[in-house]
N, C-alpha and C. Protein backbone atom coordinates (compact mmCIF):
# COMPACT_ATOMS: atom_id res chain seq x y z
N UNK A 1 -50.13 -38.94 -33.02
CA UNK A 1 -50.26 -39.11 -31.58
C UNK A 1 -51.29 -40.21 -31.31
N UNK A 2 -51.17 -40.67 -29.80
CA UNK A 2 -52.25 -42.42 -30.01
C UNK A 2 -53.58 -41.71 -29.00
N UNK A 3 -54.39 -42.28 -29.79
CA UNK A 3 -55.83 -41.76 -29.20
C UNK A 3 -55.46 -42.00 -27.78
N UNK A 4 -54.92 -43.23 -26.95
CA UNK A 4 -54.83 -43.99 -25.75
C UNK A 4 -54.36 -42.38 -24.72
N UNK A 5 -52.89 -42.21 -25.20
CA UNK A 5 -52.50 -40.98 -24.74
C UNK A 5 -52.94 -39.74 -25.19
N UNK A 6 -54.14 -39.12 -25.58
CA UNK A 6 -54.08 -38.10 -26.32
C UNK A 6 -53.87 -36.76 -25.44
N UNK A 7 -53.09 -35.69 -25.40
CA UNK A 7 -53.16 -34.51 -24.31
C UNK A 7 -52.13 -35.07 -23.99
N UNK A 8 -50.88 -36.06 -23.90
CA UNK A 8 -49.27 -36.28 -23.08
C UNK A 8 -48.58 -35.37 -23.48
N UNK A 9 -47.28 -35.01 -22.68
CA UNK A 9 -46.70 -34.18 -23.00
C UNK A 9 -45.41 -34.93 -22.51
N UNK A 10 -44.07 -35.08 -23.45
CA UNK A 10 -43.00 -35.88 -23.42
C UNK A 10 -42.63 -34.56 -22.21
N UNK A 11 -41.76 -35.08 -20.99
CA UNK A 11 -41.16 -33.92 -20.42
C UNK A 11 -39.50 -34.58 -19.95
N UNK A 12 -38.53 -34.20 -19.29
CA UNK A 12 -37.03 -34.82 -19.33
C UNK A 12 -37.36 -35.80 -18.11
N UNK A 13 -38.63 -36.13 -17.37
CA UNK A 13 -38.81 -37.03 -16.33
C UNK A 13 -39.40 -38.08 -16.87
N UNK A 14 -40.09 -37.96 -17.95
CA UNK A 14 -40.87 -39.08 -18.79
C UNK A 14 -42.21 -38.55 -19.18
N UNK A 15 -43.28 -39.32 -19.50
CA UNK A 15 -44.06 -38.53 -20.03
C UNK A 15 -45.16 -38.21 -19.18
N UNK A 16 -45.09 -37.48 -19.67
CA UNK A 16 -46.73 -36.28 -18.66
C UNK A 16 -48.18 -36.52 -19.21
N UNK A 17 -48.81 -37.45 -18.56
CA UNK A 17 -50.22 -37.66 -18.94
C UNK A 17 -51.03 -37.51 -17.60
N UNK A 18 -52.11 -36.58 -17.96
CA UNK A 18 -53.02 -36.60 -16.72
C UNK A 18 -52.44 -36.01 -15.42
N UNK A 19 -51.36 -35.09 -15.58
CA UNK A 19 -50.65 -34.47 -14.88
C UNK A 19 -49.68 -35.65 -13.49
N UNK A 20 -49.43 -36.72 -14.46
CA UNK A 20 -49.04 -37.90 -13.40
C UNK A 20 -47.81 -37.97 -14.28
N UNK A 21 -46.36 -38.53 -13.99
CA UNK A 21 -45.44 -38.47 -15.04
C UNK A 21 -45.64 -40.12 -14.96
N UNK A 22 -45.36 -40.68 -16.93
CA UNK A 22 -45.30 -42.24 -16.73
C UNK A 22 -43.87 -42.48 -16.98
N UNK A 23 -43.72 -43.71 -16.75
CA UNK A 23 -42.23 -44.36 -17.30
C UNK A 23 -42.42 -45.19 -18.19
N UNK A 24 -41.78 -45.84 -19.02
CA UNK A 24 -41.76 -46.85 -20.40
C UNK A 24 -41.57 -48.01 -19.67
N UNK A 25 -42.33 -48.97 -20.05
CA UNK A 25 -42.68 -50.25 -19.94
C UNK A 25 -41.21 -51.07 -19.55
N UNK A 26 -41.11 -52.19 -18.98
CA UNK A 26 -40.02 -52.92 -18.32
C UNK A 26 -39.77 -54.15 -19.39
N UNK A 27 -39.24 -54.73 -19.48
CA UNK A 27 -38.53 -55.67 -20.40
C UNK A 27 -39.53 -57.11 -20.14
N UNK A 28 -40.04 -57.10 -18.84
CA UNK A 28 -41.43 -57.84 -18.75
C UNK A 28 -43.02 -57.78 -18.83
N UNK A 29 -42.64 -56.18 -18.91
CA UNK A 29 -44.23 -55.88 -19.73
C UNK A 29 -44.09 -56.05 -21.25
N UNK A 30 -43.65 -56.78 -22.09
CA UNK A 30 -43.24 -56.98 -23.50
C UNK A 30 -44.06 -57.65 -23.66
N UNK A 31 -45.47 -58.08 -24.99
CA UNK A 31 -46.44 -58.59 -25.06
C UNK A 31 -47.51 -58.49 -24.25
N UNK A 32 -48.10 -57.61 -23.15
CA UNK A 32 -48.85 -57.13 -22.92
C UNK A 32 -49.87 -56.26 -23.84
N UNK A 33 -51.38 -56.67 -23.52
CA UNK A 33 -51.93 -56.09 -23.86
C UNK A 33 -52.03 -54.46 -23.88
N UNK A 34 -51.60 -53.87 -22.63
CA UNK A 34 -51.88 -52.93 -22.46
C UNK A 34 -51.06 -51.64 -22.36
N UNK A 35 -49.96 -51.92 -22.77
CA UNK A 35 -48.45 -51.48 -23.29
C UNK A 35 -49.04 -51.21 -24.62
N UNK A 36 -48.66 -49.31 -24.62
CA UNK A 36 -49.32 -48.79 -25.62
C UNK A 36 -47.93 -47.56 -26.29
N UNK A 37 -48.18 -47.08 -27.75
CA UNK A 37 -47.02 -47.07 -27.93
C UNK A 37 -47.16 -45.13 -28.11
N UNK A 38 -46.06 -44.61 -27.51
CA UNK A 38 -45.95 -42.87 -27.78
C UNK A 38 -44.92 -42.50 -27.85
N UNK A 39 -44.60 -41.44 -28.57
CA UNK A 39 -43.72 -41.37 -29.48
C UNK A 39 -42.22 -41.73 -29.35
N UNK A 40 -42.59 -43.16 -29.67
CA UNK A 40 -41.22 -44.49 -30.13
C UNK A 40 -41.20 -45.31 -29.37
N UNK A 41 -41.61 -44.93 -27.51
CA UNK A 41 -41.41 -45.60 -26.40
C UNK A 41 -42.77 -46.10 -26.44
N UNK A 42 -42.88 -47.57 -25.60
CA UNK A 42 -44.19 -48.09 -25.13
C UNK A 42 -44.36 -47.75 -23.67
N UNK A 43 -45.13 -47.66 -23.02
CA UNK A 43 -45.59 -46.98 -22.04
C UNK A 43 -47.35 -47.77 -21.53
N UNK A 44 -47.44 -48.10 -20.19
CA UNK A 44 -48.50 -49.10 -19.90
C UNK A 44 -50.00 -48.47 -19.96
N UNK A 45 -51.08 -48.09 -20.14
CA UNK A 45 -52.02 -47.87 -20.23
C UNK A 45 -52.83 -48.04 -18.90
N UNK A 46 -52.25 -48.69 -17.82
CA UNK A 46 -53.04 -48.82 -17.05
C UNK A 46 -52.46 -48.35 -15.47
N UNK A 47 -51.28 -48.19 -15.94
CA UNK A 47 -49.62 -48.06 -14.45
C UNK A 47 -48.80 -46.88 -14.73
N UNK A 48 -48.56 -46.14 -14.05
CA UNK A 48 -47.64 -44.84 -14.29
C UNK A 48 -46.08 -45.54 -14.03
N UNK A 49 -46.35 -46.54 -13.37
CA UNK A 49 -44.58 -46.69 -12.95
C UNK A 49 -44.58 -48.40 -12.97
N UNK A 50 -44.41 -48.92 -14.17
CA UNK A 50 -45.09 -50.57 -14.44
C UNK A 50 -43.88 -51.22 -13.97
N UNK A 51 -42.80 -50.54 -14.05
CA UNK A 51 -41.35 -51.12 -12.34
C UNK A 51 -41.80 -52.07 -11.19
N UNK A 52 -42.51 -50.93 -10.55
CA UNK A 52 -42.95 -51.23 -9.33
C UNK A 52 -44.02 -52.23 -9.34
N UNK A 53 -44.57 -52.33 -10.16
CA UNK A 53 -45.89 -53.39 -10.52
C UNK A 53 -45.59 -54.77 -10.17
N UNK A 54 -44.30 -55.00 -10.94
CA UNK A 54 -43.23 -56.05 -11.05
C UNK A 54 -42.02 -56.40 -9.95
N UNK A 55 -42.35 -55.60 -8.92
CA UNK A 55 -41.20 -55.86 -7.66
C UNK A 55 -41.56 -56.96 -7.01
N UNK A 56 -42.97 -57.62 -6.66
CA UNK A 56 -43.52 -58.30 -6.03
C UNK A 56 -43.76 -59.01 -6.16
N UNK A 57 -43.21 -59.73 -7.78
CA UNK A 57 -43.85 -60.75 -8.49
C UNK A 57 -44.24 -60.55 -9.40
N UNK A 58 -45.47 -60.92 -10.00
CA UNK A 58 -46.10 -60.67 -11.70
C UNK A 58 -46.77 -59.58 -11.18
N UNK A 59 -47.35 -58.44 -12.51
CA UNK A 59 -47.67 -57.76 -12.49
C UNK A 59 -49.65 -58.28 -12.30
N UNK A 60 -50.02 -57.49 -11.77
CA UNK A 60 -52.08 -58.05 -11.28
C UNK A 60 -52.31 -57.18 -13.15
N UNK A 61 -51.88 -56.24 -13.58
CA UNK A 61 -52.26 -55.48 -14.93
C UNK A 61 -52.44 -56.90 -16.04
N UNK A 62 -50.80 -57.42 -15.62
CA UNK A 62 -50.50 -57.94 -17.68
C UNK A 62 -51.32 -58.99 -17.98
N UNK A 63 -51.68 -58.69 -18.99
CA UNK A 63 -52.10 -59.57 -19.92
C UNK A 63 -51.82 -60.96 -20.18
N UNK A 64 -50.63 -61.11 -20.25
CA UNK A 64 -49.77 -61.58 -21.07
C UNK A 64 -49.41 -63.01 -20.25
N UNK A 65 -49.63 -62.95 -18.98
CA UNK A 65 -48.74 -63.60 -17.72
C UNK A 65 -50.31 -65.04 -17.28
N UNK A 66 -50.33 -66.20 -17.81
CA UNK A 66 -50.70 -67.08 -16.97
C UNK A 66 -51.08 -67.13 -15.52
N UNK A 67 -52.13 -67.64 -14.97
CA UNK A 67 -51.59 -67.82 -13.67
C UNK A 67 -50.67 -69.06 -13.41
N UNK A 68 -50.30 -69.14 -11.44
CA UNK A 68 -49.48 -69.88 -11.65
C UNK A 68 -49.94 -71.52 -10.75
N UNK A 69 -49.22 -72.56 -11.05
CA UNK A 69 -49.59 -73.63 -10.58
C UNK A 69 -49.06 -73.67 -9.43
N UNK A 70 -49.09 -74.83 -8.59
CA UNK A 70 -48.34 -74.98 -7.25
C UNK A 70 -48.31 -76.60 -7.41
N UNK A 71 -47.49 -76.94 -6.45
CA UNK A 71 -46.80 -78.30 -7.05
C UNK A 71 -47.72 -79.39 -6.77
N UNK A 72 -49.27 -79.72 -6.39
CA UNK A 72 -49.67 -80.38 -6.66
C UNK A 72 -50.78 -80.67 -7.73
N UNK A 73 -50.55 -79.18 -8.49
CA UNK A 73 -51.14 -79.41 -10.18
C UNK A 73 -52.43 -78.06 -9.78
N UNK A 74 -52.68 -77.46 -8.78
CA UNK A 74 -53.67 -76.48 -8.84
C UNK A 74 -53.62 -75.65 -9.01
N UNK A 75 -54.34 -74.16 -9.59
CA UNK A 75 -54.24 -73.12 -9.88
C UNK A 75 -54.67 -72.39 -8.26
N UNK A 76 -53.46 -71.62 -8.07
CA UNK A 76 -53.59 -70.82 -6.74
C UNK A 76 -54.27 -69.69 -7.13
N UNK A 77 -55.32 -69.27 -5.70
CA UNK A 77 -56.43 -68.52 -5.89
C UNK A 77 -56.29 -68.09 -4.21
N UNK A 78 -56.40 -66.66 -4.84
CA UNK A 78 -56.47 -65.96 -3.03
C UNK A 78 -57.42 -66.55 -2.01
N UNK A 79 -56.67 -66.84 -1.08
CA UNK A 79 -58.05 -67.27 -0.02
C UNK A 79 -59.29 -66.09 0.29
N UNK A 80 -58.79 -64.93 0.41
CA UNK A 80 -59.76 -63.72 0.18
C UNK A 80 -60.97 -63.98 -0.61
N UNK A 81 -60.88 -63.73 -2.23
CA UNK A 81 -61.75 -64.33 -3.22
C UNK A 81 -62.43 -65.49 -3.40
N UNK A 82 -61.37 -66.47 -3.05
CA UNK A 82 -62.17 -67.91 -2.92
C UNK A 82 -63.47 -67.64 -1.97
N UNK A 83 -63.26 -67.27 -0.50
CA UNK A 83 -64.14 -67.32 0.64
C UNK A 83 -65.49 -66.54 -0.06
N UNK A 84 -64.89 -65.75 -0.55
CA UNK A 84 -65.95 -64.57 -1.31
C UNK A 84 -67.19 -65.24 -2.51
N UNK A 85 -66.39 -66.30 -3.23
CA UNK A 85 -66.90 -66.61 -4.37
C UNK A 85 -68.10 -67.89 -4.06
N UNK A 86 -67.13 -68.20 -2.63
CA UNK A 86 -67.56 -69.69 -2.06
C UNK A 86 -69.01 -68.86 -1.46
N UNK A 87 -69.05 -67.78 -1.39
CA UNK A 87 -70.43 -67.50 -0.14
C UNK A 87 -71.53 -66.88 -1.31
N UNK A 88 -71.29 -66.73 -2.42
CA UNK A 88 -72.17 -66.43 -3.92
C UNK A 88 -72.62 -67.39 -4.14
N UNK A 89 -71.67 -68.51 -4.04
CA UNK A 89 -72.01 -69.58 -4.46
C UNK A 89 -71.61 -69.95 -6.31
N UNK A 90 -70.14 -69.12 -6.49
CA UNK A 90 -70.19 -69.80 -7.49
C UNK A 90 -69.06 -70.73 -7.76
């Protein structure tokens, strides 16, 4: 059994950890860090339902995923955070 999950319990809804049921990882959580493996299935370490993570776009969890450019070569950054980072000063 993986230390990550220890106490899951496989049930016919998926698996039972922390009394939350999870689902197995999506075909785009593949190479993620945090996609962890129980018994046979991988399953996310950080998302009960890593589906929905992925409806909206990239997942904020994976690892795995770059950010993204915008077509005049910059890395897009929430205006939220920016304003935030800009008033730290860093």
């Amino acid at each position: 059994m993986s230390a990550v999950f220890e106490g899951a319990v496989m049930t016919a809804e998926g698996m039972l950890y922390n009394g939350v049921i999870c689902q197995p990882v999506v075909e785009k959580c593949e190479g993620c860090e945090r996609s962890k493996q129980f018994e046979g299935q991988n399953y996310c370490g950080s998302y009960a339902q890593p589906q929905s993570k992925w409806a909206l776009g990239v997942c904020n969890f994976a690892t795995h995923v770059k950010a993204s450019v915008d077509k005049t070569g910059k890395v897009k950054i929430n205006p939220l955070k920016a304003s935030k980072r800009a008033a730290k000063g860093r």
